[in-house]
Each structure stands twice: as structure tokens, then as C-alpha cells.
Protein backbone atom coordinates (compact mmCIF):
# COMPACT_ATOMS: atom_id res chain seq x y z
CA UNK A 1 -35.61 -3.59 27.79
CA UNK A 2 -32.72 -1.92 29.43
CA UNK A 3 -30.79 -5.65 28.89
CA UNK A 4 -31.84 -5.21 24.39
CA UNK A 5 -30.49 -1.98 24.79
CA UNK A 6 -27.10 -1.86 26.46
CA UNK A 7 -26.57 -5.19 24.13
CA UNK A 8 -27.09 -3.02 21.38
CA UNK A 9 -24.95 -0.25 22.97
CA UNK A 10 -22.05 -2.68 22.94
CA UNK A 11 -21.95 -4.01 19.47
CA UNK A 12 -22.34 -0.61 18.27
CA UNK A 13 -19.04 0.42 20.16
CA UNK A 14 -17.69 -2.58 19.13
CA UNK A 15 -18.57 -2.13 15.89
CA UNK A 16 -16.99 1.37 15.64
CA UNK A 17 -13.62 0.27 17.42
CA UNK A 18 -13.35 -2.55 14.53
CA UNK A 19 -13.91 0.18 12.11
CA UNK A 20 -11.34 2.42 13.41
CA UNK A 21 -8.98 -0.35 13.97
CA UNK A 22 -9.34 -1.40 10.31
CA UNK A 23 -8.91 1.97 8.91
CA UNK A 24 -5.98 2.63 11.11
CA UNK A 25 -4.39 -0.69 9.49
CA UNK A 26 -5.18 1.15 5.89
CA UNK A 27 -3.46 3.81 6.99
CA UNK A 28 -0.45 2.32 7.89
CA UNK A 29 -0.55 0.17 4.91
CA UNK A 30 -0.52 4.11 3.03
CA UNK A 31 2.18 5.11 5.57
CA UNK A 32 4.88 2.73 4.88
CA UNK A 33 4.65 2.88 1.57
CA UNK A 34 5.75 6.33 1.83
CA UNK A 35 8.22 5.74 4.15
CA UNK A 36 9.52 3.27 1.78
CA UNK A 37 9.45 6.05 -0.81
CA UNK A 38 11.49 8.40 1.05
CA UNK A 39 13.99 6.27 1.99
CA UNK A 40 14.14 4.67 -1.47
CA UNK A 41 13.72 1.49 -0.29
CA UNK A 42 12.13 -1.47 -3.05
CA UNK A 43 11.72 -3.67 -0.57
CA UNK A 44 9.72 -1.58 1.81
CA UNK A 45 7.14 -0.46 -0.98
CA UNK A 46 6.90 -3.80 -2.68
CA UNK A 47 6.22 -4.96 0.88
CA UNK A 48 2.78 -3.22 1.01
CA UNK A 49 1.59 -3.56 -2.94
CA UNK A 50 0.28 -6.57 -4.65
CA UNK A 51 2.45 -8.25 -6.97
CA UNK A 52 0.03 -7.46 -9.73
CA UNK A 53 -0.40 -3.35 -8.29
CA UNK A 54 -1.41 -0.72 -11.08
CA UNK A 55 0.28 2.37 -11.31
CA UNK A 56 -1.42 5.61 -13.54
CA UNK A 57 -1.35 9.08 -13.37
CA UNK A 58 -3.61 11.44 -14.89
CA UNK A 59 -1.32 13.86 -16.93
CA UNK A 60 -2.40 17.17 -18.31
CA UNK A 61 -2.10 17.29 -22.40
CA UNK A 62 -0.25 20.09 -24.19
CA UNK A 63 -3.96 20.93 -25.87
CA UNK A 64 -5.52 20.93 -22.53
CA UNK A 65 -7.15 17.56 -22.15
CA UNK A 66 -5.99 15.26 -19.80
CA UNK A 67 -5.12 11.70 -20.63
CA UNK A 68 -4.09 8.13 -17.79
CA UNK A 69 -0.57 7.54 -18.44
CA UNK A 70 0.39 3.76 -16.59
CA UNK A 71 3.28 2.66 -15.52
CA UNK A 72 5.17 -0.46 -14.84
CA UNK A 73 5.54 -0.87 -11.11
CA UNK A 74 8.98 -1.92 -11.46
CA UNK A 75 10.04 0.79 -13.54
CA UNK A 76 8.87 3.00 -10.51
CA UNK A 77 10.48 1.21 -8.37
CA UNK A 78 13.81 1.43 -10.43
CA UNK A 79 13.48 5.28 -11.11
CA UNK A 80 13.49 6.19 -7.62
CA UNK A 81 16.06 4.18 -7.11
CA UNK A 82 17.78 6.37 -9.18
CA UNK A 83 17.09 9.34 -7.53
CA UNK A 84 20.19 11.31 -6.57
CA UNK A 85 20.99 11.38 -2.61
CA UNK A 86 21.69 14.56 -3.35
CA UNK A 87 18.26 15.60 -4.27
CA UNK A 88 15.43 15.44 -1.04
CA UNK A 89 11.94 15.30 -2.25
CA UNK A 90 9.24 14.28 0.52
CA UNK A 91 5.72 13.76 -0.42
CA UNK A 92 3.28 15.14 2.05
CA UNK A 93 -0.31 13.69 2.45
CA UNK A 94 -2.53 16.66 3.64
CA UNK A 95 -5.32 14.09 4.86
CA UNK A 96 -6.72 10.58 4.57
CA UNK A 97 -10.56 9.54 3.68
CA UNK A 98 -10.76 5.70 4.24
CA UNK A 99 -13.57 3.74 3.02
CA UNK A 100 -13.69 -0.03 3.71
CA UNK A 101 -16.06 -2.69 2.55
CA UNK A 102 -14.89 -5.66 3.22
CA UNK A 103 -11.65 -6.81 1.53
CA UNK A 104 -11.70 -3.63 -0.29
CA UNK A 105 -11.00 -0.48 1.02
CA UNK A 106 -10.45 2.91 -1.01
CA UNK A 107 -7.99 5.61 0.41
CA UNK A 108 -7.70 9.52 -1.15
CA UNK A 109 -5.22 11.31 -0.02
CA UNK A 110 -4.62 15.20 -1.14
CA UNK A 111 -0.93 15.64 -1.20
CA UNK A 112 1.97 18.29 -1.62
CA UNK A 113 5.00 16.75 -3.37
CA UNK A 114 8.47 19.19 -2.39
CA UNK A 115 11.92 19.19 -3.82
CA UNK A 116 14.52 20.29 -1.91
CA UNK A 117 12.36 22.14 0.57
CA UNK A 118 10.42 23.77 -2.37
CA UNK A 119 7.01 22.91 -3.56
CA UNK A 120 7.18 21.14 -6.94
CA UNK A 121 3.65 20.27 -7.11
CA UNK A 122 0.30 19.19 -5.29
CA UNK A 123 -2.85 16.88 -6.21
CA UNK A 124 -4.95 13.69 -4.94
CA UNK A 125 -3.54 10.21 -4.72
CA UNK A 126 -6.40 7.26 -4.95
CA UNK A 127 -5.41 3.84 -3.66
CA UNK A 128 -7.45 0.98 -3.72
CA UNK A 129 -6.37 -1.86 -1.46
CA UNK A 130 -7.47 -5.70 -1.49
CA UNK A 131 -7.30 -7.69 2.33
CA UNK A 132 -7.16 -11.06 0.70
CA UNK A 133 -7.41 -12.74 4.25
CA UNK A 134 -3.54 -12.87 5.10
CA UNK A 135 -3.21 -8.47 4.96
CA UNK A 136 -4.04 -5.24 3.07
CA UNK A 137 -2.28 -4.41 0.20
CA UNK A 138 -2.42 -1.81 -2.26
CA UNK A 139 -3.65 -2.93 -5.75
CA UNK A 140 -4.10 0.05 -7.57
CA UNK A 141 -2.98 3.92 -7.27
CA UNK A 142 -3.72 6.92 -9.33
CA UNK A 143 -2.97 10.43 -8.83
CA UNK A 144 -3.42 14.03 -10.39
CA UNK A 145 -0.88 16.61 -10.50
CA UNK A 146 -1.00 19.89 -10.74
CA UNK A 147 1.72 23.30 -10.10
CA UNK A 148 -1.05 25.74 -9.10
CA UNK A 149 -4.07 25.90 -7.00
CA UNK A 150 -2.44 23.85 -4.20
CA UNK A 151 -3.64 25.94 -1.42
């Protein structure tokens, strides 16, 4: 009996170690696409998307509803290319909740977007990643945005 349960004991903690390594490798997959971001480097964020990846945001309507705007990855990619060196914006992700199941894993991240030191504006990123046997990369992301309530 004592043999059954100290087996169990171990696959259980190695169970939870492969979890946390896993999520860990999510995260970084998350990280260095921001640090890609706020270096303005293409190459770093197309490094950790799928060449297919789907870009939306949920926008806030003049008459109060809220609609998905998408955009082109490469369009992204091109606009903050564009982006002054002269003007320092940093995105900040507040936490991470990582789900995984299997080749899919789902990351939300609250964030706090600055400009120049100042807050601009706050919300919730969703990624959704696909490990397609060779890596995790990020196949779709959607966020809200919003100037108030970002306490």
C-alpha cells in the first residue's frame, strides 16, 4: 500500500512540475512578444506568432455599443514600426491566468498601456496559442480598452 501510494505521490508532483513548466513556456512565449514590442522589433514578435495570427480589438462605439475591429498583422507590425523614438510607450501586464489543454493554451492578461510615463489606457489582452509539436505560438489576440476604471 505504502509502494501504490508514494507511486501516486510522484506522478502527481510530476504532473504539477510539467504543468508549471508548460505554463512558464506560455509565459515566455507572452513575454517576448512584448519585449519585441517595446523595442520595435518585427522580427522578435513575428518570432512568437503564427504566420496566420489574428489580431482584433474590441472598440467602444460613439453610441455606446461596442463592436471587434481586426487588423492585419502586418499592418501592426508596420505601425509600430513607425512609432517615433521619441515617443516611450511600455505596456504593462498586471497578471497572467494560463490555461493549457494540450496544444492549446489560453492566456489573459489585464494590462496598463503608458505613454511617456503617463497612463494612456488599461484593459485585458486574450491570447490563444497553438503548440503544433515544434513550439507555442500565438494564433490569436484580442483586447479591450478602456481610459477609466483602471484601478
Amino acid at each position: 500500500m505504502k509502494n501504490h501510494l508514494l507511486i501516486i505521490s510522484l506522478f502527481i508532483c510530476f504532473q504539477i512540475s510539467a504543468q508549471t513548466d508548460e505554463k512558464l513556456e506560455v509565459q515566455r512565449i507572452i513575454d517576448n512578444f512584448f519585449i519585441g514590442f517595446h523595442a520595435q522589433d518585427s522580427i522578435k514578435m513575428r518570432s512568437v506568432v503564427a504566420d496566420e495570427m489574428v489580431l482584433q480589438t474590441i472598440i467602444n462605439s460613439p453610441d455606446g455599443s461596442y463592436k471587434v475591429k481586426t487588423d492585419e498583422f502586418s499592418s501592426f507590425l508596420v505601425s509600430i514600426s513607425k512609432i517615433p523614438s521619441t515617443l516611450k510607450f511600455e505596456e504593462n501586464l498586471i497578471d497572467y491566468n494560463i490555461q493549457i489543454d494540450g496544444p492549446m493554451a489560453n492566456v489573459w492578461t489585464k494590462y496598463e498601456f503608458k505613454i511617456n510615463g503617463e497612463l494612456h489606457h488599461c484593459g485585458v489582452n486574450s491570447f490563444q496559442l497553438l503548440n503544433d509539436g515544434s513550439g507555442w505560438k500565438i494564433i490569436y489576440l484580442i483586447d479591450t480598452r478602456r481610459e477609466d476604471n483602471c484601478n
